[in-house]
C-alpha atoms as a PDB file:
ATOM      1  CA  UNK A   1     -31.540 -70.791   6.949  1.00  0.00           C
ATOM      2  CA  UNK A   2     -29.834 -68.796   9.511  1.00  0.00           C
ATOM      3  CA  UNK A   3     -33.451 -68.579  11.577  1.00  0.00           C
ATOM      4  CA  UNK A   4     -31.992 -67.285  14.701  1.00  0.00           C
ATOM      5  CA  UNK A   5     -29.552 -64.997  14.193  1.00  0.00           C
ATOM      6  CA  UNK A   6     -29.789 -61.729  15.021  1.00  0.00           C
ATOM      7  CA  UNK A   7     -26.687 -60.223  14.628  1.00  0.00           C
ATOM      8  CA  UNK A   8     -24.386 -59.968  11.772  1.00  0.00           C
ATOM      9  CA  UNK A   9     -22.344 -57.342  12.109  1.00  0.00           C
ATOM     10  CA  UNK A  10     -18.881 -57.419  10.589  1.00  0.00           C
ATOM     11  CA  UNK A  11     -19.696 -60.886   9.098  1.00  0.00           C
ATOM     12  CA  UNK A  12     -18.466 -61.521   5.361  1.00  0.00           C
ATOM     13  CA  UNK A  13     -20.932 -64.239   3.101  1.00  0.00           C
ATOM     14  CA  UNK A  14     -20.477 -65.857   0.301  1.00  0.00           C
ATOM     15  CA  UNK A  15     -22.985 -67.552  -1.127  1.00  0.00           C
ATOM     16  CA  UNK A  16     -21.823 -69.846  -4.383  1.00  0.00           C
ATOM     17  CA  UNK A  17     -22.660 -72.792  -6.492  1.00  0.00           C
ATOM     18  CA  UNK A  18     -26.292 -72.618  -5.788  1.00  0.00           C
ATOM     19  CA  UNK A  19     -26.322 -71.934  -2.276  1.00  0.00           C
ATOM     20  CA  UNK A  20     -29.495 -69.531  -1.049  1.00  0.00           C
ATOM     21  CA  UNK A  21     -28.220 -68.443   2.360  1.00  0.00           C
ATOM     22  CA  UNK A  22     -31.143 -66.409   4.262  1.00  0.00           C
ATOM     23  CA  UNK A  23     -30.805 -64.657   7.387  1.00  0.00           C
ATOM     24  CA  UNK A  24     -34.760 -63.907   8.127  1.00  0.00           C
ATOM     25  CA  UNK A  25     -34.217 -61.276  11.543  1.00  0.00           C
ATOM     26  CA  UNK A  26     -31.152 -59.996  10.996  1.00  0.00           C
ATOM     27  CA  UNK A  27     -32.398 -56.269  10.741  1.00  0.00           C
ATOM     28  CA  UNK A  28     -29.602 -54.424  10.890  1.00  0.00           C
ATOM     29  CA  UNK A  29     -25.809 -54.639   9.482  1.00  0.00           C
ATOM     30  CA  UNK A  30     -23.106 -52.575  10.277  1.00  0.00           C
ATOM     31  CA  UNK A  31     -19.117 -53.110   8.524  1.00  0.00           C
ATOM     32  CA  UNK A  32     -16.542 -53.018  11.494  1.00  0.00           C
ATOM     33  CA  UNK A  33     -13.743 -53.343   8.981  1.00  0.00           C
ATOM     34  CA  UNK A  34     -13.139 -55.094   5.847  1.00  0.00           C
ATOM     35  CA  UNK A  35     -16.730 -56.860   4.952  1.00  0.00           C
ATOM     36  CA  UNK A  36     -18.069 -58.762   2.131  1.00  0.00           C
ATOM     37  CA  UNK A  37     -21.518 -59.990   1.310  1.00  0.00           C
ATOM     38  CA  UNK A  38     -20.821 -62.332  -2.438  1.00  0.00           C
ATOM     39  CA  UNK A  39     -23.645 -64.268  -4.130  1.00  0.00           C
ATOM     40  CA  UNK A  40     -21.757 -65.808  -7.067  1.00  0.00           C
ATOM     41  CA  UNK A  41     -23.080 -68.151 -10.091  1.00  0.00           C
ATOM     42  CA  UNK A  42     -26.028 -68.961 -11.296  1.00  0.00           C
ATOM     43  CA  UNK A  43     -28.922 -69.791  -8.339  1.00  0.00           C
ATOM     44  CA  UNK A  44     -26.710 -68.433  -5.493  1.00  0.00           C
ATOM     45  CA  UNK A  45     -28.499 -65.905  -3.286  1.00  0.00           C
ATOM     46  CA  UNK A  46     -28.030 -64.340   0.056  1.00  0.00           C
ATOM     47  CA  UNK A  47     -31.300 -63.214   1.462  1.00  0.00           C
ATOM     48  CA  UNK A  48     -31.034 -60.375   4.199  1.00  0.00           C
ATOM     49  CA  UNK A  49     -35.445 -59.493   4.001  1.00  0.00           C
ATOM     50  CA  UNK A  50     -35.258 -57.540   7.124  1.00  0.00           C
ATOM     51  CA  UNK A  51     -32.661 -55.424   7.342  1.00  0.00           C
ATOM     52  CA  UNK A  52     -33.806 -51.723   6.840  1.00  0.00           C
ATOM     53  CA  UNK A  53     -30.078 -50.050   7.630  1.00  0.00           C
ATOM     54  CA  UNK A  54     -26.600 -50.535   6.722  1.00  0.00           C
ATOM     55  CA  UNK A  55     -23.842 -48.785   7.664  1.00  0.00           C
ATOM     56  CA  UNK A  56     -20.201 -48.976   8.884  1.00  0.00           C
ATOM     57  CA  UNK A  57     -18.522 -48.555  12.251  1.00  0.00           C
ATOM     58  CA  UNK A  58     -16.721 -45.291  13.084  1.00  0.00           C
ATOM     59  CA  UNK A  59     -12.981 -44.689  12.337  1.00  0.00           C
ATOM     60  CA  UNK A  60     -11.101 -44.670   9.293  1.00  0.00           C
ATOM     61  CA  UNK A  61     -10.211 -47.846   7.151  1.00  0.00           C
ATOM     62  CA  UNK A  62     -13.996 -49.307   7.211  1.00  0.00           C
ATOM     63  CA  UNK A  63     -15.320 -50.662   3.374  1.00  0.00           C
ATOM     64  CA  UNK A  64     -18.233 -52.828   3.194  1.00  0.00           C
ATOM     65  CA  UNK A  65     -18.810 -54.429  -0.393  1.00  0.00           C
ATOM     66  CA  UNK A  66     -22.332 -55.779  -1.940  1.00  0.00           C
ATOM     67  CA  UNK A  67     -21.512 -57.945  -4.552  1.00  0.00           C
ATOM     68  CA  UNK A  68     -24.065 -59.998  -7.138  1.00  0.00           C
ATOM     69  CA  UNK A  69     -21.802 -62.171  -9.394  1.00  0.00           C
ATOM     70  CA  UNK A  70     -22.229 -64.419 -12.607  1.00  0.00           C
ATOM     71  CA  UNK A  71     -25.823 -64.145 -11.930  1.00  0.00           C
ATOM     72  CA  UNK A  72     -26.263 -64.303  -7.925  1.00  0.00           C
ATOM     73  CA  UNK A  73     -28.562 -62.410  -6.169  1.00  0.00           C
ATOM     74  CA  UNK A  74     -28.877 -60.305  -2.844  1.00  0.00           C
ATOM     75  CA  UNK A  75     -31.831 -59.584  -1.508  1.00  0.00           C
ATOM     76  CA  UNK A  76     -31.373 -56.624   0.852  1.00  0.00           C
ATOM     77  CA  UNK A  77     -34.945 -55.975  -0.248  1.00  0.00           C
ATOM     78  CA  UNK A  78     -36.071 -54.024   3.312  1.00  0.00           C
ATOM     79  CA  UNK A  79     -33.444 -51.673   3.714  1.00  0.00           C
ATOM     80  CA  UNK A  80     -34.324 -48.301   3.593  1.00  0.00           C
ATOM     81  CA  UNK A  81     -31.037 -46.281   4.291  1.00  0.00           C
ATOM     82  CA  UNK A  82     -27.795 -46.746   3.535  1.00  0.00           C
ATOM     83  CA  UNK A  83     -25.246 -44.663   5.777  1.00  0.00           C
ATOM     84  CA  UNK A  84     -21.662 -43.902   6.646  1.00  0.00           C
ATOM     85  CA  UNK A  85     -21.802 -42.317   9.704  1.00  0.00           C
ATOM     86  CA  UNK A  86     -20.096 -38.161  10.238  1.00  0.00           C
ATOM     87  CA  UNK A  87     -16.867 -38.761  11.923  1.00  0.00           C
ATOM     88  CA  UNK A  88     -14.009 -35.623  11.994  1.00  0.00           C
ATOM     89  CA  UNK A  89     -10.347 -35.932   9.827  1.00  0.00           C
ATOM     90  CA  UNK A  90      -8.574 -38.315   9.721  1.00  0.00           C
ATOM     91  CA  UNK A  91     -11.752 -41.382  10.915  1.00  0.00           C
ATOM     92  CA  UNK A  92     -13.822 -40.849   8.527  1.00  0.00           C
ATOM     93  CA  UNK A  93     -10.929 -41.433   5.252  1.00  0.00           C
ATOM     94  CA  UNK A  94     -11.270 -44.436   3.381  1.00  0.00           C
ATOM     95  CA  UNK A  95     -14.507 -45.819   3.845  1.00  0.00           C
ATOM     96  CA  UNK A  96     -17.173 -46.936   1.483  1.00  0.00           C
ATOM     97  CA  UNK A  97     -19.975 -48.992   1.018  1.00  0.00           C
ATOM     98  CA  UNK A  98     -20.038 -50.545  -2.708  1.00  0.00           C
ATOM     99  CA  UNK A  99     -22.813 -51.973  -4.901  1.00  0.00           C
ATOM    100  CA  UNK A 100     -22.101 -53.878  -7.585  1.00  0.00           C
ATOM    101  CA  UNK A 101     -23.862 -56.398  -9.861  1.00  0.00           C
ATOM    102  CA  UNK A 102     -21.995 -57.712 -12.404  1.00  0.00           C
ATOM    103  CA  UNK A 103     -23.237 -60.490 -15.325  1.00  0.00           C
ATOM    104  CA  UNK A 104     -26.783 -61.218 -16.505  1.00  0.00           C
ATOM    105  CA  UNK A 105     -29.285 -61.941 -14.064  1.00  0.00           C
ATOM    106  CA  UNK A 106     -27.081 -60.580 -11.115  1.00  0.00           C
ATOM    107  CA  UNK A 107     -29.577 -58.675  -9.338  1.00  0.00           C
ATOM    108  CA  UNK A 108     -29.451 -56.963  -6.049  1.00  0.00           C
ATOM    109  CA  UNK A 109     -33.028 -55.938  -4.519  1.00  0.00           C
ATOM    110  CA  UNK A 110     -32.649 -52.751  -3.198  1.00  0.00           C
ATOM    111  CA  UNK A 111     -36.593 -52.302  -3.309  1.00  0.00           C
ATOM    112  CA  UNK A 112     -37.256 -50.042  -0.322  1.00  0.00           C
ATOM    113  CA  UNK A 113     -33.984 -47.863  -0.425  1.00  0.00           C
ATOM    114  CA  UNK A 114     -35.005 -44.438  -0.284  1.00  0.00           C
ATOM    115  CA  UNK A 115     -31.332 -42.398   0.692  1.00  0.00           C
ATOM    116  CA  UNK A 116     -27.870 -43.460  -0.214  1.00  0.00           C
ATOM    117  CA  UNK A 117     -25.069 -41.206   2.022  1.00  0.00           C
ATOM    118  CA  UNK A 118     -21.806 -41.362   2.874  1.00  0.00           C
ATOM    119  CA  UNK A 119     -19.697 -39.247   4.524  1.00  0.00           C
ATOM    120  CA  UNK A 120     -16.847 -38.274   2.371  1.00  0.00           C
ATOM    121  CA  UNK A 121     -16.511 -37.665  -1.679  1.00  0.00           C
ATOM    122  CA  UNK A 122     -12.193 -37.663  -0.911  1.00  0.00           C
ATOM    123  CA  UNK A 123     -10.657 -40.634  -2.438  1.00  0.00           C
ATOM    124  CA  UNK A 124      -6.507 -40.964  -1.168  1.00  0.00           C
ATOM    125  CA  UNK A 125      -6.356 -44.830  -1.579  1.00  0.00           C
ATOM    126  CA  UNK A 126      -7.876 -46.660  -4.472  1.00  0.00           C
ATOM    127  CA  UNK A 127      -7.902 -49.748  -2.088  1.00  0.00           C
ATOM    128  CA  UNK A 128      -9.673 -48.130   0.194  1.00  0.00           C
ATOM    129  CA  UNK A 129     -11.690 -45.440  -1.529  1.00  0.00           C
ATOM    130  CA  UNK A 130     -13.575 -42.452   0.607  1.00  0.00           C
ATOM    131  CA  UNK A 131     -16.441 -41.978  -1.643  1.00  0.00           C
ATOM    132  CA  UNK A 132     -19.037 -45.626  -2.229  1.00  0.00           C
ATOM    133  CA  UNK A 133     -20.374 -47.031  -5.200  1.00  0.00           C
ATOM    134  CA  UNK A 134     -23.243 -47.901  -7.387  1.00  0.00           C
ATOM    135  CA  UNK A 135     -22.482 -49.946 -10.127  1.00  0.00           C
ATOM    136  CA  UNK A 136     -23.648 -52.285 -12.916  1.00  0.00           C
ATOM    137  CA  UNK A 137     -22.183 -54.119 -15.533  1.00  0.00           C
ATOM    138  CA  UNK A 138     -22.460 -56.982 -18.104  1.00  0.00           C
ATOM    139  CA  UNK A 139     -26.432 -56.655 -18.071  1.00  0.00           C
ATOM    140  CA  UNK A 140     -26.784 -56.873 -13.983  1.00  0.00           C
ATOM    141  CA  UNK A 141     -29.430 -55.091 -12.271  1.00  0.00           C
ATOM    142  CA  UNK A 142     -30.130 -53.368  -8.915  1.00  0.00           C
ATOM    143  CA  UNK A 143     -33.906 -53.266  -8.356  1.00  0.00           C
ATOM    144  CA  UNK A 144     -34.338 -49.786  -6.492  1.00  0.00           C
ATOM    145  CA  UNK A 145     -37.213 -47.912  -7.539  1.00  0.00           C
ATOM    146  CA  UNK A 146     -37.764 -46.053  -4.454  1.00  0.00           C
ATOM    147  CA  UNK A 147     -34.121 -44.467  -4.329  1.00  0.00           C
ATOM    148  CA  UNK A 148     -34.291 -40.395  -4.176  1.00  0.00           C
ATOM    149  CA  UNK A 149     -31.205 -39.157  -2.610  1.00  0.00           C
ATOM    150  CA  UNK A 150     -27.286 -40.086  -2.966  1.00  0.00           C
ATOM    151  CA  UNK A 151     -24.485 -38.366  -0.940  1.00  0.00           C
ATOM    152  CA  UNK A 152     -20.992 -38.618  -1.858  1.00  0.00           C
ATOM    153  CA  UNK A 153     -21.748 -41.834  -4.453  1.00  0.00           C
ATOM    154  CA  UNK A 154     -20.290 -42.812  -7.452  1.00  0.00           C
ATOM    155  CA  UNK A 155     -22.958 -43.878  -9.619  1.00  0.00           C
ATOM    156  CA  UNK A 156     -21.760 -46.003 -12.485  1.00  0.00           C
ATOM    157  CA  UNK A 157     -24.248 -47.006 -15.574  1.00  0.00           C
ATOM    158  CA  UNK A 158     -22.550 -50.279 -17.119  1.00  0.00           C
ATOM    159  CA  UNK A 159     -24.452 -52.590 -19.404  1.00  0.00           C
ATOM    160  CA  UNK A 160     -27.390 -52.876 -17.064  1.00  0.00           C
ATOM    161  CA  UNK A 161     -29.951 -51.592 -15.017  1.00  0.00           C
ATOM    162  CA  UNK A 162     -29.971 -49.178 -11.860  1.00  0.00           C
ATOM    163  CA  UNK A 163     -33.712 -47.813 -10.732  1.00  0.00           C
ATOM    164  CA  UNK A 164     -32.827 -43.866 -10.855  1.00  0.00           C
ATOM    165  CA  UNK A 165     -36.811 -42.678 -11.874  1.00  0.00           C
ATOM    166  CA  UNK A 166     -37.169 -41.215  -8.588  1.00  0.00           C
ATOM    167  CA  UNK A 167     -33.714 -39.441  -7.596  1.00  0.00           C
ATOM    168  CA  UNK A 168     -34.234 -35.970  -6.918  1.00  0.00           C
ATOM    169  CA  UNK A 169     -30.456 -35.297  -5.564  1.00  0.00           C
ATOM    170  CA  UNK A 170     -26.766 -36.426  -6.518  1.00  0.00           C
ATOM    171  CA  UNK A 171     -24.828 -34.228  -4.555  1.00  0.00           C
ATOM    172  CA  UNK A 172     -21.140 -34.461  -3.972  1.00  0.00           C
ATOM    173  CA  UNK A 173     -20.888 -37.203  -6.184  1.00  0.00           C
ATOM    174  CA  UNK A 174     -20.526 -38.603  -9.239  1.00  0.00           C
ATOM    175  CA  UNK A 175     -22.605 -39.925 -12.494  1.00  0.00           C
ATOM    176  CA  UNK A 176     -21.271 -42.203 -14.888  1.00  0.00           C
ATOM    177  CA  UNK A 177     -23.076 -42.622 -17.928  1.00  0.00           C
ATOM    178  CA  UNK A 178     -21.665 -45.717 -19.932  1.00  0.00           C
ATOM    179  CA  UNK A 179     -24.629 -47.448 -21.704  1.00  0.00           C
ATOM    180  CA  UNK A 180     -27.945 -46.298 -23.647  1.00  0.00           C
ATOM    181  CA  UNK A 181     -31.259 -46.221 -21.960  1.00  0.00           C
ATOM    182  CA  UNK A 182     -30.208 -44.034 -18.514  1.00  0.00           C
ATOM    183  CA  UNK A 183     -32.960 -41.607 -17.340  1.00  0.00           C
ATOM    184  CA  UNK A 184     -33.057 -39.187 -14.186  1.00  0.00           C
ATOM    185  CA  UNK A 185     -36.813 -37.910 -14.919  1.00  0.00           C
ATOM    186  CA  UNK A 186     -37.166 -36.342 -11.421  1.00  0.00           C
ATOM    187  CA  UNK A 187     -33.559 -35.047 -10.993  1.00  0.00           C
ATOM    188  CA  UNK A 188     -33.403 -31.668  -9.666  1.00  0.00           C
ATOM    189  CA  UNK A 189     -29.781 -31.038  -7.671  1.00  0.00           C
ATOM    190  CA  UNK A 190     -26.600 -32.098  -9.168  1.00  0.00           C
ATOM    191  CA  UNK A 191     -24.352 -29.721  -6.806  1.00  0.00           C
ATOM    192  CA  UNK A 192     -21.150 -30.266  -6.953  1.00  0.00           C
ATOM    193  CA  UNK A 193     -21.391 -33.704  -8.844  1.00  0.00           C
ATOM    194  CA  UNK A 194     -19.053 -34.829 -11.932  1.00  0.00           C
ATOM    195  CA  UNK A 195     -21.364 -36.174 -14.459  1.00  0.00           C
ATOM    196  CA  UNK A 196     -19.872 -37.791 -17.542  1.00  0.00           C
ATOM    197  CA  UNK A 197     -22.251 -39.403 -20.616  1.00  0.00           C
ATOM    198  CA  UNK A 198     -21.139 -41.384 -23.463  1.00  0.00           C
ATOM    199  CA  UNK A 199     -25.100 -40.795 -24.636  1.00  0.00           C
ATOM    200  CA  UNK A 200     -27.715 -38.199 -25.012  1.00  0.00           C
ATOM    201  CA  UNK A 201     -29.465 -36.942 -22.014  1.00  0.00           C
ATOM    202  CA  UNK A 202     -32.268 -34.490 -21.216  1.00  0.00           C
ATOM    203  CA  UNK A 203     -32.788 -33.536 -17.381  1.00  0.00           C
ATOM    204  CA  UNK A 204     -35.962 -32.170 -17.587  1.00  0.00           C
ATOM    205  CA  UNK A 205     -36.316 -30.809 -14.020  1.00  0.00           C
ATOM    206  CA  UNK A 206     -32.786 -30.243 -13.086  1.00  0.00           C
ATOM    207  CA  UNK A 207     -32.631 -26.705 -11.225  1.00  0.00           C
ATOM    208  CA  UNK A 208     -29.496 -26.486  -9.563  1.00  0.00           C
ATOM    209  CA  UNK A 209     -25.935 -27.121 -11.517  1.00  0.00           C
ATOM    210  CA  UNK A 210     -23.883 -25.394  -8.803  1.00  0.00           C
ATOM    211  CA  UNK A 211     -20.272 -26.929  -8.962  1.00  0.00           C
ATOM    212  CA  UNK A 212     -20.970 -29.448 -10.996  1.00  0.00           C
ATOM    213  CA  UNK A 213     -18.783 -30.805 -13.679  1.00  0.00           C
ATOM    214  CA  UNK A 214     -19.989 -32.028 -16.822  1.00  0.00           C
ATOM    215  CA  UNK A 215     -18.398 -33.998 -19.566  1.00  0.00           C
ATOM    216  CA  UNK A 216     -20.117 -35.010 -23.043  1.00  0.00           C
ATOM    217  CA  UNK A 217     -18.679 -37.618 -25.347  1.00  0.00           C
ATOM    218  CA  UNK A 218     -17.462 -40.352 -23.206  1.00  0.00           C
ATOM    219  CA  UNK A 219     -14.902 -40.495 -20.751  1.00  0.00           C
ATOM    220  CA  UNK A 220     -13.871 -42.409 -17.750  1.00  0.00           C
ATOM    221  CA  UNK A 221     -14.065 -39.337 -14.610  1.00  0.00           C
ATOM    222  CA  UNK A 222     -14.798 -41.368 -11.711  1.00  0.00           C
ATOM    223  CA  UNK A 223     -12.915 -40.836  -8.674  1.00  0.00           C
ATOM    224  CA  UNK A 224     -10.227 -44.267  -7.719  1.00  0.00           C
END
């Protein structure tokens, strides 16, 4: 237990074999280049409670990767926002901020997120791509019930479980549909979103279509 720390910024974890690392007032982190946050195996966990922000620094070349593993979990649990910061051509190319759990009982707690945004949908690089990521796979979760709004984010639906009943707005983005089960009751805006389903889907309150690109029947769109 990290009880003292206050500032994180630019700091890659890895939490493995077991290890719970917890950083209790940290409340803010912020990516200055290439940063990594890893709970990996079974009973690993990096617990972040307090911070309600991330984001990355400004210029180009800035990625920031959330990563629950082989059944680790992150609890980022307090953040509300998520946020690449406006920055003009060329400082604002090739930076993300990726989610991913990956393998059963990965999990990260994304409880209080309400917006998602990043700055950019344009992907040059696949090593460093523009526009960041939401992803499951392999039956991992990421608990985020309170999400509404995503800017310029992949969203990819693996064998799992992302918290989508309250998203109102994917714009500038993208929606990848890979496993059974996926609902986006309150969706409204998909402007100028590529949204590609290997199942069935109904979008019951979805108004506004405007650029949007849609593919039925399976598919692999997303932007590398």
């Amino acid at each position: 237990v990290f009880a003292n720390l206050t500032n994180a910024d630019g700091a890659s974890v890895y939490a493995e074999k077991g290890a719970v690392l917890t950083f209790p007032v940290v409340t803010s982190y912020t990516s200055t280049y290439r940063s990594v946050l890893q709970a990996s195996g079974t009973g690993s966990a990096i617990e972040m409670p307090s911070v309600t922000r991330i984001t990355t620094a400004d210029g180009s070349y800035k990625r920031l990767d959330i990563q629950a593993l082989g059944g680790g979990r992150v609890d980022l649990s307090g953040v509300v926002s998520i946020v690449e910061p406006p920055q003009g051509w060329p400082e604002l190319r090739n930076r993300s901020i990726n989610l991913l759990a990956d393998g059963a009982e990965s999990r990260i707690d994304l409880s209080s997120l309400v917006n998602f945004s990043d700055s950019q949908s344009h992907c040059d690089d696949g090593n460093w791509p523009g526009m960041s990521t939401l992803a499951v796979s392999n039956g991992g979760t990421i608990v985020s019930p309170s999400l509404e709004s995503l800017t310029c984010v992949s969203v990819v639906h693996g064998a799992g479980s992302i918290g989508t009943s309250r998203v109102t707005s994917v714009v500038l983005g993208q929606i990848a549909i890979n496993t059974s089960g996926v609902s986006y009751p309150a969706l409204e805006s998909i402007s100028n979103t590529s949204v590609s389903s290997q199942f069935g889907q109904v979008f019951m309150n979805l108004t506004n279509v405007d650029g949007a690109s849609v593919y039925a029947g399976g598919g692999d769109h997303r932007c590398r």
